[in-house]
PDB file of N, CA and C in Angstrom:
ATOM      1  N   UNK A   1      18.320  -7.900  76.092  1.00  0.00           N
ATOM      2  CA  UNK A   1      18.271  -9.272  75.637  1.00  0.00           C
ATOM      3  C   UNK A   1      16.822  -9.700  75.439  1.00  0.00           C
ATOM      4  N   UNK A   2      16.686 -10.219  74.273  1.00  0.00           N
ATOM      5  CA  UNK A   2      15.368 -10.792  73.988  1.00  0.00           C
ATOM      6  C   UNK A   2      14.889 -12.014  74.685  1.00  0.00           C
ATOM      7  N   UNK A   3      13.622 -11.859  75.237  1.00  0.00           N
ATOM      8  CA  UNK A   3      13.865 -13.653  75.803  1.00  0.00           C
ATOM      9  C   UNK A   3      13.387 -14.928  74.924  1.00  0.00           C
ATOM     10  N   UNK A   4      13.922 -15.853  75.561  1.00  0.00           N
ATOM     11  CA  UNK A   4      13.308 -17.168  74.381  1.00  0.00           C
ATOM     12  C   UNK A   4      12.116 -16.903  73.674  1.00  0.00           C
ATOM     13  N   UNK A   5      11.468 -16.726  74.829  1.00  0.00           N
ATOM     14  CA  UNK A   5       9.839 -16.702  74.245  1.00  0.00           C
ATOM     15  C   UNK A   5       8.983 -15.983  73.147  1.00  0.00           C
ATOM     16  N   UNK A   6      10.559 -15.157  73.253  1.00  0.00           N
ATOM     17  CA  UNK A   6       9.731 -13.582  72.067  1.00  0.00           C
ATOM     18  C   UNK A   6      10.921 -13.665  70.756  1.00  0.00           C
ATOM     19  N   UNK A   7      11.408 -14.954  70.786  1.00  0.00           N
ATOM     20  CA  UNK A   7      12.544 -15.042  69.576  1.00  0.00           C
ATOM     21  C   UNK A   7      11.162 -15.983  67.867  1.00  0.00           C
ATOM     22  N   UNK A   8      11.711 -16.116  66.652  1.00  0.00           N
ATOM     23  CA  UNK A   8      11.190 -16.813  66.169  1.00  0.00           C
ATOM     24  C   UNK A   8      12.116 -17.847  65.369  1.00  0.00           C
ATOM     25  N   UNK A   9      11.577 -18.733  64.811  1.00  0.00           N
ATOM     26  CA  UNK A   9      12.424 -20.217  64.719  1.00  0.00           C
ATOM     27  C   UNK A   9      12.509 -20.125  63.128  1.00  0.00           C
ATOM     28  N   UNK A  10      13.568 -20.177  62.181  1.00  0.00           N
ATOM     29  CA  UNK A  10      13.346 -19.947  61.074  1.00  0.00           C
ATOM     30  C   UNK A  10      14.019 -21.328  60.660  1.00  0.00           C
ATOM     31  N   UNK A  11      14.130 -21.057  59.493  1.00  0.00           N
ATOM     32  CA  UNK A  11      15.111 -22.499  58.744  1.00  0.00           C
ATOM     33  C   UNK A  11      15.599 -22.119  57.707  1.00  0.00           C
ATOM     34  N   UNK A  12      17.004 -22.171  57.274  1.00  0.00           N
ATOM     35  CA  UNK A  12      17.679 -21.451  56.096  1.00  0.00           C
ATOM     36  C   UNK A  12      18.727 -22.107  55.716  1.00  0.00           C
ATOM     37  N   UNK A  13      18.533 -22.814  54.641  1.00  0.00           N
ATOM     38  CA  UNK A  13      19.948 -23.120  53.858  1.00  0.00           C
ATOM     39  C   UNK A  13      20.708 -22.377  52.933  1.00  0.00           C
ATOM     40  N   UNK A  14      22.017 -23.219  53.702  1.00  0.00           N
ATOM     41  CA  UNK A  14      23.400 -22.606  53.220  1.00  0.00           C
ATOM     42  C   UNK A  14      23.866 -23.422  52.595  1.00  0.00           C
ATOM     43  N   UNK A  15      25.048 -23.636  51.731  1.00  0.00           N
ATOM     44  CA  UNK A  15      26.463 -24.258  51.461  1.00  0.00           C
ATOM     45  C   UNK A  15      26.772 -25.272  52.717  1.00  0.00           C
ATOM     46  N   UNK A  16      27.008 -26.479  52.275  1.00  0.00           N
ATOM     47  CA  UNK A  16      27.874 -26.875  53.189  1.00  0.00           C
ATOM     48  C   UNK A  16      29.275 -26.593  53.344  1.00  0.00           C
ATOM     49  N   UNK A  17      30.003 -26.092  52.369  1.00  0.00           N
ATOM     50  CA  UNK A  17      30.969 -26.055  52.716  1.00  0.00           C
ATOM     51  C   UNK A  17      31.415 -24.284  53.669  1.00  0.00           C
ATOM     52  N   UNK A  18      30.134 -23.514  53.567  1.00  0.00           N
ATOM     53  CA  UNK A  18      30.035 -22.331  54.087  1.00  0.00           C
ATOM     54  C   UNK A  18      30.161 -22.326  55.397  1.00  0.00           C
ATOM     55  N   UNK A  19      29.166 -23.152  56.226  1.00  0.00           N
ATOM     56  CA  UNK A  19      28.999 -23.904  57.530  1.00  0.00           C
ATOM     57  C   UNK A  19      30.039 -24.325  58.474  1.00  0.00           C
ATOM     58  N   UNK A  20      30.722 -25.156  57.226  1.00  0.00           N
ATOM     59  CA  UNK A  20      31.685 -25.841  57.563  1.00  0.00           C
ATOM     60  C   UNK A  20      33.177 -25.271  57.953  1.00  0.00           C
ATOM     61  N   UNK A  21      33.455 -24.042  57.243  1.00  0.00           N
ATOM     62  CA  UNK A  21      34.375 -23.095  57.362  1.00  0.00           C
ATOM     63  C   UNK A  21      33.586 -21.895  58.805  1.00  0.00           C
ATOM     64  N   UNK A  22      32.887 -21.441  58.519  1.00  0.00           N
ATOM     65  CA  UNK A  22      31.711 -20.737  59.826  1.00  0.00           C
ATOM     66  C   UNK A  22      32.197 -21.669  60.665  1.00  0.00           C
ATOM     67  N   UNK A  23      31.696 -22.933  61.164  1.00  0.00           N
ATOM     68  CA  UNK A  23      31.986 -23.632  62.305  1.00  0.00           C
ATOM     69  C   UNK A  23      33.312 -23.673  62.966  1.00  0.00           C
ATOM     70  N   UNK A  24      34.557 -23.979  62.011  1.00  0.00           N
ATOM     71  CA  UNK A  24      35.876 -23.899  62.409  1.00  0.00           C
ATOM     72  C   UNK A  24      36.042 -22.502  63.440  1.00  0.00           C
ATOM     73  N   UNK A  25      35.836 -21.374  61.954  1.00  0.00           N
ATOM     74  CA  UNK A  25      35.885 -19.970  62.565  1.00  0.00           C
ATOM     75  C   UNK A  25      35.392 -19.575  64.042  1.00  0.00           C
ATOM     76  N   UNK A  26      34.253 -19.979  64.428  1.00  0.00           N
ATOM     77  CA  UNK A  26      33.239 -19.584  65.334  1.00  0.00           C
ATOM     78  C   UNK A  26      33.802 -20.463  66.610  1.00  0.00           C
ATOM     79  N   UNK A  27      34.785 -21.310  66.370  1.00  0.00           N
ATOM     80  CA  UNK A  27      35.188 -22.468  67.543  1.00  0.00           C
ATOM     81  C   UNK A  27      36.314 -21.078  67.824  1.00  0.00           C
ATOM     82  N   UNK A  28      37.042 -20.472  66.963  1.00  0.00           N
ATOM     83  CA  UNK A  28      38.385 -20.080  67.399  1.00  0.00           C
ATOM     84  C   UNK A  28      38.216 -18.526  68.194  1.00  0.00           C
ATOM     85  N   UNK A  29      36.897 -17.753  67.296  1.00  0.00           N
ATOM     86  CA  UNK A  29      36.176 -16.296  67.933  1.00  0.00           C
ATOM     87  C   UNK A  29      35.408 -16.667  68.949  1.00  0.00           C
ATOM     88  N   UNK A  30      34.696 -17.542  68.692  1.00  0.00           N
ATOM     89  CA  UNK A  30      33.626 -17.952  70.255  1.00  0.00           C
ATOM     90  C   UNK A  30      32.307 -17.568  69.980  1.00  0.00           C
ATOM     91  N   UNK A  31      32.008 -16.756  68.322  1.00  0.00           N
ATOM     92  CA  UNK A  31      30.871 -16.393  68.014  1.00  0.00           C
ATOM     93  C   UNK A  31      29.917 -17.227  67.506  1.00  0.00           C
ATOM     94  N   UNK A  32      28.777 -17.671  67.798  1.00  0.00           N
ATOM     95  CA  UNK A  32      27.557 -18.382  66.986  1.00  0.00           C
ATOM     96  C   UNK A  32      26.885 -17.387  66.311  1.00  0.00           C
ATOM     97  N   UNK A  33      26.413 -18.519  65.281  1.00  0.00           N
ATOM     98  CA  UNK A  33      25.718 -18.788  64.500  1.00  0.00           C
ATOM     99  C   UNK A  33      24.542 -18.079  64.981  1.00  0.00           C
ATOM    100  N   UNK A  34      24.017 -17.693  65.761  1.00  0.00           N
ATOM    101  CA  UNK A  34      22.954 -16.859  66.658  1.00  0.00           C
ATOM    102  C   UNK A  34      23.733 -15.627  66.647  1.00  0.00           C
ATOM    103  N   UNK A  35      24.592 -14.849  67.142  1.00  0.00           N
ATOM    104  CA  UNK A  35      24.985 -14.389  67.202  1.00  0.00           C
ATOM    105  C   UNK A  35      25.717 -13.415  65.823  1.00  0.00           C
ATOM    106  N   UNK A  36      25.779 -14.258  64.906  1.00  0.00           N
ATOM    107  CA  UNK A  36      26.122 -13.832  63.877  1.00  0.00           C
ATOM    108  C   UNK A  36      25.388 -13.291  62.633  1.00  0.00           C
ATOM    109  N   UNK A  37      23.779 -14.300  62.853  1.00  0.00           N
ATOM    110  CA  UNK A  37      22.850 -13.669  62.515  1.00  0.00           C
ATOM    111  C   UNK A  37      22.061 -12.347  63.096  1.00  0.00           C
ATOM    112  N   UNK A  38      22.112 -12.473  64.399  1.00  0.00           N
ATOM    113  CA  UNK A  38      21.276 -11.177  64.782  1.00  0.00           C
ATOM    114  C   UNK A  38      21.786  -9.667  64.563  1.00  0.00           C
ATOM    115  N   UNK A  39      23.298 -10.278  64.922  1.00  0.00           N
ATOM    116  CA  UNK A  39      24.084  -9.014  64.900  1.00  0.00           C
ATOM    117  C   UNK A  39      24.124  -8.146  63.302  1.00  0.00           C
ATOM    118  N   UNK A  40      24.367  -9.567  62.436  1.00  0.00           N
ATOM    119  CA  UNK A  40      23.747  -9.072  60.755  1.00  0.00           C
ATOM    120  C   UNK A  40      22.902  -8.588  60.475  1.00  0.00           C
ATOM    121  N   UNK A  41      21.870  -8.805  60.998  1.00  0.00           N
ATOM    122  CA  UNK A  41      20.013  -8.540  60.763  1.00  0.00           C
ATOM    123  C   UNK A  41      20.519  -6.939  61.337  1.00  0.00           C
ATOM    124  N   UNK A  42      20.504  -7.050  62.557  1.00  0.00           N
ATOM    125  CA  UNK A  42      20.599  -5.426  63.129  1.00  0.00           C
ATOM    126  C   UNK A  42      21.151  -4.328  62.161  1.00  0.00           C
ATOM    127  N   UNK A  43      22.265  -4.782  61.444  1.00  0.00           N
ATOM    128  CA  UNK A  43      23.366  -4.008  61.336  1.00  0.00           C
ATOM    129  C   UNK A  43      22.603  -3.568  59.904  1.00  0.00           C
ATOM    130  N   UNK A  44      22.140  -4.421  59.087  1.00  0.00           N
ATOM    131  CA  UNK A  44      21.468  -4.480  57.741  1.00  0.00           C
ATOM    132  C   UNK A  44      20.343  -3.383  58.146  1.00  0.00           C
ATOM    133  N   UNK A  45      19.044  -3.490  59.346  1.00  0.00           N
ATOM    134  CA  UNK A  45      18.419  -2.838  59.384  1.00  0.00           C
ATOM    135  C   UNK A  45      18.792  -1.282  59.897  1.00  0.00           C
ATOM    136  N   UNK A  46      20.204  -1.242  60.374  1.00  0.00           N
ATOM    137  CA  UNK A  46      20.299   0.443  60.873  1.00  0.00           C
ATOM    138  C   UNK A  46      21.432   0.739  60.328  1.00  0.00           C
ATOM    139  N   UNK A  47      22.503   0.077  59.510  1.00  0.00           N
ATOM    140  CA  UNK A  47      23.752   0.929  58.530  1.00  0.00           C
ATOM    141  C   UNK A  47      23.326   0.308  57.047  1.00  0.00           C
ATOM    142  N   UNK A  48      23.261   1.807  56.357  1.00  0.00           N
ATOM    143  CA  UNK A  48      23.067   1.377  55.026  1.00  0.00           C
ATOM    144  C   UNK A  48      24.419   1.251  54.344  1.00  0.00           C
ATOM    145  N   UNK A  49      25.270   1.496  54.890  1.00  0.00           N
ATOM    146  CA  UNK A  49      26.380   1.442  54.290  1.00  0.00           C
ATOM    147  C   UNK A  49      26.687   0.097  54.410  1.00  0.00           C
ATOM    148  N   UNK A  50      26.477  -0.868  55.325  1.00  0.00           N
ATOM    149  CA  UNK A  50      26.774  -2.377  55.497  1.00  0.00           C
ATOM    150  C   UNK A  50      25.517  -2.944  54.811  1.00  0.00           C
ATOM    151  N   UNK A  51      24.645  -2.308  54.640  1.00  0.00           N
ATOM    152  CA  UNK A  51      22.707  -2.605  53.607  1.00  0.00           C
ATOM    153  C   UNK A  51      23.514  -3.003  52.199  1.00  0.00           C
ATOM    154  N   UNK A  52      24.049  -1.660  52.099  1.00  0.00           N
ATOM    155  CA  UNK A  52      24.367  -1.432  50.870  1.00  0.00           C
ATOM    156  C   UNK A  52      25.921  -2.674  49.765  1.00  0.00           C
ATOM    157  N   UNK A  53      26.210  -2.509  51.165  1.00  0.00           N
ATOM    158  CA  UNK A  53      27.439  -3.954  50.681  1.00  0.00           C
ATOM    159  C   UNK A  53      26.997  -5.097  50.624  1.00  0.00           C
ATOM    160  N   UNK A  54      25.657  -5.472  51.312  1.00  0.00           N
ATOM    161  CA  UNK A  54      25.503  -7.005  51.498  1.00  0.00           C
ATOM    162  C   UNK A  54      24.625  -6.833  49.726  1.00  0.00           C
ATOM    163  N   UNK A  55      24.238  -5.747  49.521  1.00  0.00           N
ATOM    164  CA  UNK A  55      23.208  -5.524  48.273  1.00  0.00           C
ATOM    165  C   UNK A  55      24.284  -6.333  46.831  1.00  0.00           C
ATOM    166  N   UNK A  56      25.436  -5.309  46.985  1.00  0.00           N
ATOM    167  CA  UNK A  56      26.395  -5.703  46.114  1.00  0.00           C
ATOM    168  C   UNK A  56      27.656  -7.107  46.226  1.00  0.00           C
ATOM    169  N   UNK A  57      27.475  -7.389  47.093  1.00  0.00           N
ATOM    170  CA  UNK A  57      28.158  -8.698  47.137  1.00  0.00           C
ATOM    171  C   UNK A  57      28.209  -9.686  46.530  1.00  0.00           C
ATOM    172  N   UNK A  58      27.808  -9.867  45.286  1.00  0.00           N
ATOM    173  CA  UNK A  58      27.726 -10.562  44.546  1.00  0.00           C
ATOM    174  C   UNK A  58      28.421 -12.178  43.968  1.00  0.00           C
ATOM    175  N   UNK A  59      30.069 -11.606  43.685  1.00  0.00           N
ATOM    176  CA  UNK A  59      31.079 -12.725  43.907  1.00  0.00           C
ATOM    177  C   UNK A  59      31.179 -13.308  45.361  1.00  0.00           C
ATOM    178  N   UNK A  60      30.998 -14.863  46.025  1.00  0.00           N
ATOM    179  CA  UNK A  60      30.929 -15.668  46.908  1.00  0.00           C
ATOM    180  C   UNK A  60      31.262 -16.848  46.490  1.00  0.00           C
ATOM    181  N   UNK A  61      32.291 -17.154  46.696  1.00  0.00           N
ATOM    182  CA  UNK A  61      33.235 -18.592  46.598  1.00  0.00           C
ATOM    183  C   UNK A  61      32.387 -19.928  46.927  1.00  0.00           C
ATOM    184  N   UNK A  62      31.249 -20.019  48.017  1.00  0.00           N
ATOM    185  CA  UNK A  62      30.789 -20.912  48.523  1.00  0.00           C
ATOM    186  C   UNK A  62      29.794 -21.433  47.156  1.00  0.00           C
ATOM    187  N   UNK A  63      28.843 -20.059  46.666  1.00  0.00           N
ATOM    188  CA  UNK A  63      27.854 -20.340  46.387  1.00  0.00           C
ATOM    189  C   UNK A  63      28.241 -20.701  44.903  1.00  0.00           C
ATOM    190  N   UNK A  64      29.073 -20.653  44.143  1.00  0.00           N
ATOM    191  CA  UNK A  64      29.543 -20.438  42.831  1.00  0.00           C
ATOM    192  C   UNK A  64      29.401 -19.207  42.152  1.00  0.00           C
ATOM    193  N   UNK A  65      28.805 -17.988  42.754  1.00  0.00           N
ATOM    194  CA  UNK A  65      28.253 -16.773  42.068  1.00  0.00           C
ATOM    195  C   UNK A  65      28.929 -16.456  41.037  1.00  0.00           C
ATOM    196  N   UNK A  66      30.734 -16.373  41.331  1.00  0.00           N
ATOM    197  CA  UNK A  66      31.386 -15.751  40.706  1.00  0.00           C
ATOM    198  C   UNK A  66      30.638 -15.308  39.047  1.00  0.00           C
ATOM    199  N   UNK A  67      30.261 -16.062  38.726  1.00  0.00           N
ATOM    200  CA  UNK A  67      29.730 -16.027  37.079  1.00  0.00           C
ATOM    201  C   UNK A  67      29.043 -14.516  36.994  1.00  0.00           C
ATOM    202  N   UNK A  68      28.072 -14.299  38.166  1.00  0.00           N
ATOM    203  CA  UNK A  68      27.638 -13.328  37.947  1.00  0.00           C
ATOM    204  C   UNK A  68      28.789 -12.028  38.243  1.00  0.00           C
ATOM    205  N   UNK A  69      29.734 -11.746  38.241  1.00  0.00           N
ATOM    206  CA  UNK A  69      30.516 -10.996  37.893  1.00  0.00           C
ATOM    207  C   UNK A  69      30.820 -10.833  36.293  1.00  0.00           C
ATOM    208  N   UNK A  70      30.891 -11.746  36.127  1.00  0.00           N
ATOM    209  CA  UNK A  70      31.596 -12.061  34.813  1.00  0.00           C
ATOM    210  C   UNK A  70      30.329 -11.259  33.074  1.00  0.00           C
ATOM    211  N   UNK A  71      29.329 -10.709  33.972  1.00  0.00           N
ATOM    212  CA  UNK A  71      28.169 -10.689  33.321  1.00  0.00           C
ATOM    213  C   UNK A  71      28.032  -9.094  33.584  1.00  0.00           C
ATOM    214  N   UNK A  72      28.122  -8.666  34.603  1.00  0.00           N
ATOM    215  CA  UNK A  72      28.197  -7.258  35.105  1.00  0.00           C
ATOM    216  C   UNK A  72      29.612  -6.324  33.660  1.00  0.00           C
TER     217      UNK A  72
END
């Protein structure tokens, strides 16, 4: 476990309505938002196979992406 002191403080916007669905979710798993990032970060830096999906993910309902499918 990392301690407070050696964590860093970022700031990142999302979707509200992304959040907003995350929050529900995270009440019913018990997982944060902390938790959900680090475990991402990790996973991005040591499986390329999960590297490699977040690379191509393109279509996302929150953000409107879909379009960029439509272009591919």
């Amino acid at each position: 476990m990392v301690s407070k002191a050696k964590r860093v403080i970022t700031s990142v916007k999302i979707p509200q309505t992304l959040y907003e669905d995350f929050k529900v979710t995270s009440v019913k798993t018990k997982m944060s938002l902390q938790d959900i990032v680090e475990r991402a970060m990790f996973m991005y830096l040591t499986d390329s196979s999960f590297r490699q999906s977040v690379h191509e993910q393109y279509n996302t309902y929150y953000t409107g992406s879909t379009l960029i499918d439509a272009i591919k």
